[in-house]
Every structure is written in structure tokens, then in C-alpha cells.
N, C-alpha and C. Protein backbone atom coordinates (compact mmCIF):
# COMPACT_ATOMS: atom_id res chain seq x y z
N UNK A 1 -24.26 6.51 -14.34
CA UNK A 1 -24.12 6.84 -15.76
C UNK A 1 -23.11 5.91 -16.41
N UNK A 2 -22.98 6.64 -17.76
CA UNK A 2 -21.91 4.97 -18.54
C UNK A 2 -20.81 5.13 -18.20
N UNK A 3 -20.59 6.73 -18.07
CA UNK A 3 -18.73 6.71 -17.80
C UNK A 3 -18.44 6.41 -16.75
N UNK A 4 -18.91 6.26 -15.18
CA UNK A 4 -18.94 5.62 -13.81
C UNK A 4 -18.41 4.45 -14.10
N UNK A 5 -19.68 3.75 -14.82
CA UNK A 5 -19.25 2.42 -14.95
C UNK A 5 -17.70 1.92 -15.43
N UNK A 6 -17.43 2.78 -16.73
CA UNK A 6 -16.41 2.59 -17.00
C UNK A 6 -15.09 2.82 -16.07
N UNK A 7 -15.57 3.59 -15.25
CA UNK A 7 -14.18 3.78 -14.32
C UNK A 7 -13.90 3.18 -12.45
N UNK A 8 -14.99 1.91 -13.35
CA UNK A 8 -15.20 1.43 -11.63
C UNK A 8 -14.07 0.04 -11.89
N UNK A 9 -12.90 -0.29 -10.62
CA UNK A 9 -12.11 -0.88 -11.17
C UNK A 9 -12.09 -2.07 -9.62
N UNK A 10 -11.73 -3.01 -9.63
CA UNK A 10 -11.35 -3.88 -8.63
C UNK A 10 -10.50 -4.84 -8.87
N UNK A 11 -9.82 -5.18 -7.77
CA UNK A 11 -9.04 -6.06 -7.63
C UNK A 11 -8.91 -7.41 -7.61
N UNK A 12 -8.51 -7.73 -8.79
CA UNK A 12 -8.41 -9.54 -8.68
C UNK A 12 -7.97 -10.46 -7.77
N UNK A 13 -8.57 -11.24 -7.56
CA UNK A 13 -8.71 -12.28 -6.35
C UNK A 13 -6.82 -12.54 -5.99
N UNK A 14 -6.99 -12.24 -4.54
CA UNK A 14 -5.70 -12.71 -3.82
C UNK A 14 -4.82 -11.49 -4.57
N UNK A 15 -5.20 -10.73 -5.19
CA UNK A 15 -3.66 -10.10 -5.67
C UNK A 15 -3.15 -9.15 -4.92
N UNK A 16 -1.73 -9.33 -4.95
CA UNK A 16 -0.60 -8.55 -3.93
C UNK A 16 0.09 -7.72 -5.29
N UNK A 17 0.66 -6.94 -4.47
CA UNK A 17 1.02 -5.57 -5.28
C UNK A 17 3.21 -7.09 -5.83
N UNK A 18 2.87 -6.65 -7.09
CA UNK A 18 3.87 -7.09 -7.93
C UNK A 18 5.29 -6.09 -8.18
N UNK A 19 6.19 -6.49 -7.17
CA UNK A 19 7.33 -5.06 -7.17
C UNK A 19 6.35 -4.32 -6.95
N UNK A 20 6.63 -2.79 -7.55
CA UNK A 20 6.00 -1.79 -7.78
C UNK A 20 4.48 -1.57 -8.66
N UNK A 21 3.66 -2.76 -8.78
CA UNK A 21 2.83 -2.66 -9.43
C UNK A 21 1.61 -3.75 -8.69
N UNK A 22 0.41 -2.74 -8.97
CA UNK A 22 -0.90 -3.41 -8.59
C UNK A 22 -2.00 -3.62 -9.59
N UNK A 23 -2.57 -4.85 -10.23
CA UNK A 23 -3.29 -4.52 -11.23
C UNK A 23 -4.98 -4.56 -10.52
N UNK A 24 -5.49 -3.73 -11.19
CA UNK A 24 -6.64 -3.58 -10.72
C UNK A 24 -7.98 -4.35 -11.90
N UNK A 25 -9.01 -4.74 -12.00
CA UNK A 25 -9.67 -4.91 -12.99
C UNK A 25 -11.23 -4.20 -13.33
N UNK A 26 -11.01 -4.20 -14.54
CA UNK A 26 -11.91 -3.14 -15.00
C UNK A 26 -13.18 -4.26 -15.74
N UNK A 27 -14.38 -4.54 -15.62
CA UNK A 27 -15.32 -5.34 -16.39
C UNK A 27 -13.97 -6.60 -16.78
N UNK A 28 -13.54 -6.80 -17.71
CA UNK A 28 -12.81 -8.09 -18.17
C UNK A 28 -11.59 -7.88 -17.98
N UNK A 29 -11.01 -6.88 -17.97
CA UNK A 29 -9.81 -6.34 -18.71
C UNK A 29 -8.63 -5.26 -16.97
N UNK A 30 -7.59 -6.54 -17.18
CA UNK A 30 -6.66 -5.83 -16.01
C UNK A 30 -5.78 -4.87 -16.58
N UNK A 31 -6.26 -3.79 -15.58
CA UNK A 31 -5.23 -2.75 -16.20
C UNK A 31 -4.31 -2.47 -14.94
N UNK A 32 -2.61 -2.13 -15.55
CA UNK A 32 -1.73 -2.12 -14.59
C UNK A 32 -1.35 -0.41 -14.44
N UNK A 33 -1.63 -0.20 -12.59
CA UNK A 33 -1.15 0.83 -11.80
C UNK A 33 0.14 1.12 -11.52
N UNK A 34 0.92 2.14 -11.61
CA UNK A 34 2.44 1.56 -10.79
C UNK A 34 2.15 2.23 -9.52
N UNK A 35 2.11 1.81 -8.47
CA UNK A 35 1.98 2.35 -7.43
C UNK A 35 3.67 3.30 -7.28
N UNK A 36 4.61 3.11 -7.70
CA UNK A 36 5.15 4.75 -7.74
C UNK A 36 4.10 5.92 -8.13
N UNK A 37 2.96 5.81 -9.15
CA UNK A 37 2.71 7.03 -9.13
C UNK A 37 1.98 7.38 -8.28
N UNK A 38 1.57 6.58 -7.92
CA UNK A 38 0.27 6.71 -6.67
C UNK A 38 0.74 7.81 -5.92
N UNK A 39 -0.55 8.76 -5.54
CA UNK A 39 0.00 10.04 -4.59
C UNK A 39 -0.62 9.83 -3.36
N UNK A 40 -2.35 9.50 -3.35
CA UNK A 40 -2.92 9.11 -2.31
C UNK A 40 -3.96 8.32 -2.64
N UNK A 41 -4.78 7.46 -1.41
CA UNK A 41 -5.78 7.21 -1.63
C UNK A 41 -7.10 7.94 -0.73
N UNK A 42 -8.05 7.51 -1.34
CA UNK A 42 -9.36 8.66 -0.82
C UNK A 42 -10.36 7.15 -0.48
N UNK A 43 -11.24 7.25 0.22
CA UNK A 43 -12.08 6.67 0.62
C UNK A 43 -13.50 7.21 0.57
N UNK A 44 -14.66 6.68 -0.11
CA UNK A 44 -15.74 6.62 -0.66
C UNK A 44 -17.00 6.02 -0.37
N UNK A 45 -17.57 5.65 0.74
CA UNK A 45 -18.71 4.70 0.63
C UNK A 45 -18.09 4.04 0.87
N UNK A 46 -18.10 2.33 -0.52
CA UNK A 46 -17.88 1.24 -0.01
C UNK A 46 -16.70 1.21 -1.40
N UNK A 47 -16.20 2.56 -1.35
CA UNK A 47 -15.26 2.09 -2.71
C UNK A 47 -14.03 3.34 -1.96
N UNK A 48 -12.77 2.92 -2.94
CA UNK A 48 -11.76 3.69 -2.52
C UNK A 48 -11.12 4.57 -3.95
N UNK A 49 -10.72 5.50 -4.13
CA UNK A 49 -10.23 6.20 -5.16
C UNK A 49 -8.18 6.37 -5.03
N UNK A 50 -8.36 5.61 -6.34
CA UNK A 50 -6.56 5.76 -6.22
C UNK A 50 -6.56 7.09 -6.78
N UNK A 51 -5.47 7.41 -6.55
CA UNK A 51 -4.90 9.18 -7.01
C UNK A 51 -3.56 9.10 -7.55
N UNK A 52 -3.48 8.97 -8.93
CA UNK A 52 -1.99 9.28 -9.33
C UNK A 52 -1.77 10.62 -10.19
N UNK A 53 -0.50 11.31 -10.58
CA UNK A 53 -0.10 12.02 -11.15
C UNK A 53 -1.28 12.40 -12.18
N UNK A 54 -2.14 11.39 -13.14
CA UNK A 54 -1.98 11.63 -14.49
C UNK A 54 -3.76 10.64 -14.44
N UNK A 55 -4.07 9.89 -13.12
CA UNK A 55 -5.43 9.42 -13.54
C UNK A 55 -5.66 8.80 -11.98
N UNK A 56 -7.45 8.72 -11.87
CA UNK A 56 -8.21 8.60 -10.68
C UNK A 56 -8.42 7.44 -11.48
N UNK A 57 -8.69 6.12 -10.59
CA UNK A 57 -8.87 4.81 -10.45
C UNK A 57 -10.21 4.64 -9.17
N UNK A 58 -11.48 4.31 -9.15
CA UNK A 58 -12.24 3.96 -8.61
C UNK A 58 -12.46 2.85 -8.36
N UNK A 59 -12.09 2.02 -6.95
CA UNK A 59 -11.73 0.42 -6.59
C UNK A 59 -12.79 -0.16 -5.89
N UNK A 60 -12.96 -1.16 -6.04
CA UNK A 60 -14.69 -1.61 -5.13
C UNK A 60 -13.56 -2.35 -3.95
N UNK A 61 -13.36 -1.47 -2.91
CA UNK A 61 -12.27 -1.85 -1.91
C UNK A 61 -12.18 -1.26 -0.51
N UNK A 62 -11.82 -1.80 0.70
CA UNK A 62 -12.16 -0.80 1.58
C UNK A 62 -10.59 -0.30 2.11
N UNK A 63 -10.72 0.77 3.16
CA UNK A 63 -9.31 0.91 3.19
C UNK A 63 -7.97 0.29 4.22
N UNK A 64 -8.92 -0.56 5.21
CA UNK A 64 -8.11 -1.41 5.55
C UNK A 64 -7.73 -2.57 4.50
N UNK A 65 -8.07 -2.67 3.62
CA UNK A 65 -7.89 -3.70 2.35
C UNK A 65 -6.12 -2.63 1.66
N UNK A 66 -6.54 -1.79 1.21
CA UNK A 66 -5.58 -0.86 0.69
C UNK A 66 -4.54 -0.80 1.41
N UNK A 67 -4.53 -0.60 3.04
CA UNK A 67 -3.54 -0.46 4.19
C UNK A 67 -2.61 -1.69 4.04
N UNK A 68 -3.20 -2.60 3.69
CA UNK A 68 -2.47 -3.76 3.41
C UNK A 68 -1.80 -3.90 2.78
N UNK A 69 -2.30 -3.62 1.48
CA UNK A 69 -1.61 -3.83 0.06
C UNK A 69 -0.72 -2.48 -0.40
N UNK A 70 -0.57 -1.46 0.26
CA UNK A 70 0.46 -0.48 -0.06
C UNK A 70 1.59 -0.65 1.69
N UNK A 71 2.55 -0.91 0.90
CA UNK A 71 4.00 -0.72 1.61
C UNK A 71 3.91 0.63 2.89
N UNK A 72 3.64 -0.22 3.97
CA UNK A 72 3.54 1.06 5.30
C UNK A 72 4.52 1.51 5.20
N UNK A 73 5.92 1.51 4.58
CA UNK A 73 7.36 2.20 4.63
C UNK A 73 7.41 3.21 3.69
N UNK A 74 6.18 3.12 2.41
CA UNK A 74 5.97 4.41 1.83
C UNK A 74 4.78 4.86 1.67
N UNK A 75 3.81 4.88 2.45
CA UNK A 75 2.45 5.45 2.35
C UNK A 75 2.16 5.31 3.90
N UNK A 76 1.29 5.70 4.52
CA UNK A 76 0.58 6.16 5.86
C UNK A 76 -1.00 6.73 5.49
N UNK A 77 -1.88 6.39 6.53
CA UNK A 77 -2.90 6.28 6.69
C UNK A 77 -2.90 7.87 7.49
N UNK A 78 -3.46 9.07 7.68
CA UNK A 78 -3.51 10.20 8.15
C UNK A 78 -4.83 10.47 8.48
N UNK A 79 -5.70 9.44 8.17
CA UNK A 79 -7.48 10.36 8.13
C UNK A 79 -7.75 9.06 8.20
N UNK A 80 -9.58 8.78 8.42
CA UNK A 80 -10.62 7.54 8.60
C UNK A 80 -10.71 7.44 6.81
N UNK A 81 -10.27 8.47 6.28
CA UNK A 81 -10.74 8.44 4.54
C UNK A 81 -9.72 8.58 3.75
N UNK A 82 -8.20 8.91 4.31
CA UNK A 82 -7.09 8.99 3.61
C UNK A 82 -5.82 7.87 4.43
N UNK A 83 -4.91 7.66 3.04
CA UNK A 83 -3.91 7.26 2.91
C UNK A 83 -3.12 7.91 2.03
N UNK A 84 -1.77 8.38 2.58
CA UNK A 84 -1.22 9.37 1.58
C UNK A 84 -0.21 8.97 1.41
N UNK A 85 1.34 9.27 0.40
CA UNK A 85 2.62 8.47 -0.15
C UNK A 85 3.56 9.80 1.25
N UNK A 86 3.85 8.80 1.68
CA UNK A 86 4.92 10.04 3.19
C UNK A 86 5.93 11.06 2.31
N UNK A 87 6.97 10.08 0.63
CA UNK A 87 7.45 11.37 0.05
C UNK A 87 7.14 12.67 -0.25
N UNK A 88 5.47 12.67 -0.88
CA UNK A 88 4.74 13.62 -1.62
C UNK A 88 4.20 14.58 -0.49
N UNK A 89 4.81 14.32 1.10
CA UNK A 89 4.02 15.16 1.63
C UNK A 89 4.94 16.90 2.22
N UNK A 90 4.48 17.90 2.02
CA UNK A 90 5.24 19.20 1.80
C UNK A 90 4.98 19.99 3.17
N UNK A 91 3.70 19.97 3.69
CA UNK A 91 3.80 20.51 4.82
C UNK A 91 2.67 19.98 5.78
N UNK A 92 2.82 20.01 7.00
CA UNK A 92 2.12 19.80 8.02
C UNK A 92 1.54 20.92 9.12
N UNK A 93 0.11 20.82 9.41
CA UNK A 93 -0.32 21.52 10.21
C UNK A 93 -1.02 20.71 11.44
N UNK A 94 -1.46 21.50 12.50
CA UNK A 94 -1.93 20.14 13.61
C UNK A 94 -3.42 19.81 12.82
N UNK A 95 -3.86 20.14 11.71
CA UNK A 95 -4.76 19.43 11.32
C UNK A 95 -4.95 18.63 10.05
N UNK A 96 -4.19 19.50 8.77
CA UNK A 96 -3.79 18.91 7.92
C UNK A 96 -2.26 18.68 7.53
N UNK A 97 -2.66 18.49 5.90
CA UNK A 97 -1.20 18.14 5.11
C UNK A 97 -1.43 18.63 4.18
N UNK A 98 -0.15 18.82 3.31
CA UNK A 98 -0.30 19.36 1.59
C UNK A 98 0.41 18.64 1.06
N UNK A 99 0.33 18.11 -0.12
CA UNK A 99 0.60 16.92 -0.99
C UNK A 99 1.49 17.83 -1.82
N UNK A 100 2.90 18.01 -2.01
CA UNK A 100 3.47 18.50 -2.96
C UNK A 100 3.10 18.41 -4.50
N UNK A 101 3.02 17.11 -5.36
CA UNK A 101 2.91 17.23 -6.60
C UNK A 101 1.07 17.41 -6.78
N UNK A 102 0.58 17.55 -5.90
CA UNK A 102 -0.64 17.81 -7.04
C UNK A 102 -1.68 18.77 -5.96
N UNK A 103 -0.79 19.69 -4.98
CA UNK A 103 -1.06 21.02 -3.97
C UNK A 103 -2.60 20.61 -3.37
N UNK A 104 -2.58 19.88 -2.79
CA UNK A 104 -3.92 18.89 -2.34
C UNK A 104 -3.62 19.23 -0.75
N UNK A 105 -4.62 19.38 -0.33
CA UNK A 105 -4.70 19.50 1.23
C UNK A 105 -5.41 18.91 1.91
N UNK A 106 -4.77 17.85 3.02
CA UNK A 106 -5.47 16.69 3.05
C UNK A 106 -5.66 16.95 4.74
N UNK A 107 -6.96 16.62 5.38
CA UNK A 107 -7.36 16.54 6.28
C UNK A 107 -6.55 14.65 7.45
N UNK A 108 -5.70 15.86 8.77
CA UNK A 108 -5.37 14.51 9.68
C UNK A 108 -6.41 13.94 10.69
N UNK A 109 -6.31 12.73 10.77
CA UNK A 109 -7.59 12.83 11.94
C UNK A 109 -6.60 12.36 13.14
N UNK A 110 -7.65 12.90 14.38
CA UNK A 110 -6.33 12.99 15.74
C UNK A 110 -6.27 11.91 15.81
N UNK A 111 -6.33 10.76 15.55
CA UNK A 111 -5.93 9.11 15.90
C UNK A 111 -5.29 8.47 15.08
N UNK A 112 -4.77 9.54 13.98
CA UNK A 112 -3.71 8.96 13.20
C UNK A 112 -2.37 9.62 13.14
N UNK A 113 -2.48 10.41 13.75
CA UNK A 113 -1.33 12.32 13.49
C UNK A 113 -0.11 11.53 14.58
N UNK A 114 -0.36 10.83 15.62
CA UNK A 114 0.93 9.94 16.17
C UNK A 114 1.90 9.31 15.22
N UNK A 115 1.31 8.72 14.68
CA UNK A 115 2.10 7.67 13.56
C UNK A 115 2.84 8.35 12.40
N UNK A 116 2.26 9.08 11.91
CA UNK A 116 2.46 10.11 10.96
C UNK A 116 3.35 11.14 11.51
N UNK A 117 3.52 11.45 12.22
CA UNK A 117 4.92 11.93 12.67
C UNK A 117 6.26 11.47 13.18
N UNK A 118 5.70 10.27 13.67
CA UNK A 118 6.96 9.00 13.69
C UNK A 118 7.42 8.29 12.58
N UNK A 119 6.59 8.48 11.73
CA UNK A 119 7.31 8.21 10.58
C UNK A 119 7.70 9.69 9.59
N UNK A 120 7.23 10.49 9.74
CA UNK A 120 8.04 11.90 9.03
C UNK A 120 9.56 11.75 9.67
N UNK A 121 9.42 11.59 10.76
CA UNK A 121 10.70 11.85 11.87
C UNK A 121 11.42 10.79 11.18
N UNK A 122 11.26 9.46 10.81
CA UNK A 122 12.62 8.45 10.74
C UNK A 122 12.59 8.55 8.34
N UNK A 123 12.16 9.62 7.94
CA UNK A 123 11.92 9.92 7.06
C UNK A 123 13.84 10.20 6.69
């Protein structure tokens, strides 16, 4: 449909996240993310969904692409379909997580729940 289109966004060639900021592009027009707000990312097919406070961003991107470009010292990979911000996270179970600011409950997968607790721990 038209509004899809409108909210399908990708990343310009070679670009690395700027300080705190990643611009993504939309048809012509780069629009800038601050990855502070970023809460998580979601994985889609062959596309990835940013998640901030205040707006969903749809990226033609995969998520080892994303793993890259967000700072492993503040985000972690927890699932085959998630990447989540390690501050925003409120509680842990041996299967999921809950995302404090936006009460989201996010599924761990067992081949990521190692890492993700070694880094809660030096948190």
C-alpha cells in the first residue's frame, strides 16, 4: 500500500553511525535517527524495524548489518530477530526480557542468553 512505501527506509552507501546518529534514507530524502532513542531492533523478512520512543523506522537491512552498526557496549543481540539497548532492559526470565520504556517483552533465544548476561553482569 502507499503508506508502506512511505515508511520503507535504507541506508546510504558505506554509512557508519555519526556520534550518536544514523541516517537512514527514505525514496530521496535522509532522515536523521538518534540512536539514543533507539529501544530495539526487530527483524522482518529481508528488512529490519528500528524501534524508538516516539517512531518505527522500516530498513531494507539485515541484522548482522545492524549488529555492526549499533555500539555492542550499548545494545546486544538476545534473539535470531532481536537486538535490544542493554539500559532499557527491566527484567529477565530464562526465556525472555521486558523493555522498561515501552513494557515490551522480548523473546531470548538459547544461543544468545550467554552473552546477554555477561554483559548485564559488567553493566
Amino acid at each position: 500500500s502507499q503508506n508502506d512505501k512511505k515508511l520503507l527506509y535504507s541506508f546510504p552507501e558505506n554509512s557508519k553511525p555519526i556520534e550518536d546518529v544514523l541516517f537512514v534514507k527514505s525514496n530521496y530524502t535522509l532522515v536523521k535517527v538518534n540512536i539514543n532513542d533507539l529501544i530495539f531492533v526487530e527483524a522482518l523478512k529481508d528488512y529490519v524495524i528500528f524501534n524508538t520512543k516516539t517512531a518505527r523506522y522500516v530498513i531494507h537491512s539485515t541484522m548482522k548489518n545492524m549488529e555492526e552498526k549499533l555500539s555492542s557496549r550499548d545494545f546486544v543481540r538476545v534473539h535470531r530477530s532481536f537486538i535490544v539497548r542493554l539500559s532499557d532492559v527491566q527484567s529477565v526470565t530464562p526465556q525472555s526480557l521486558t523493555l522498561e520504556s515501552i513494557s515490551k517483552e522480548i523473546p531470548i533465544g538459547g544461543s544468545y542468553k550467554e552473552s546477554l548476561l555477561k554483559k548485564l553482569k559488567r553493566m
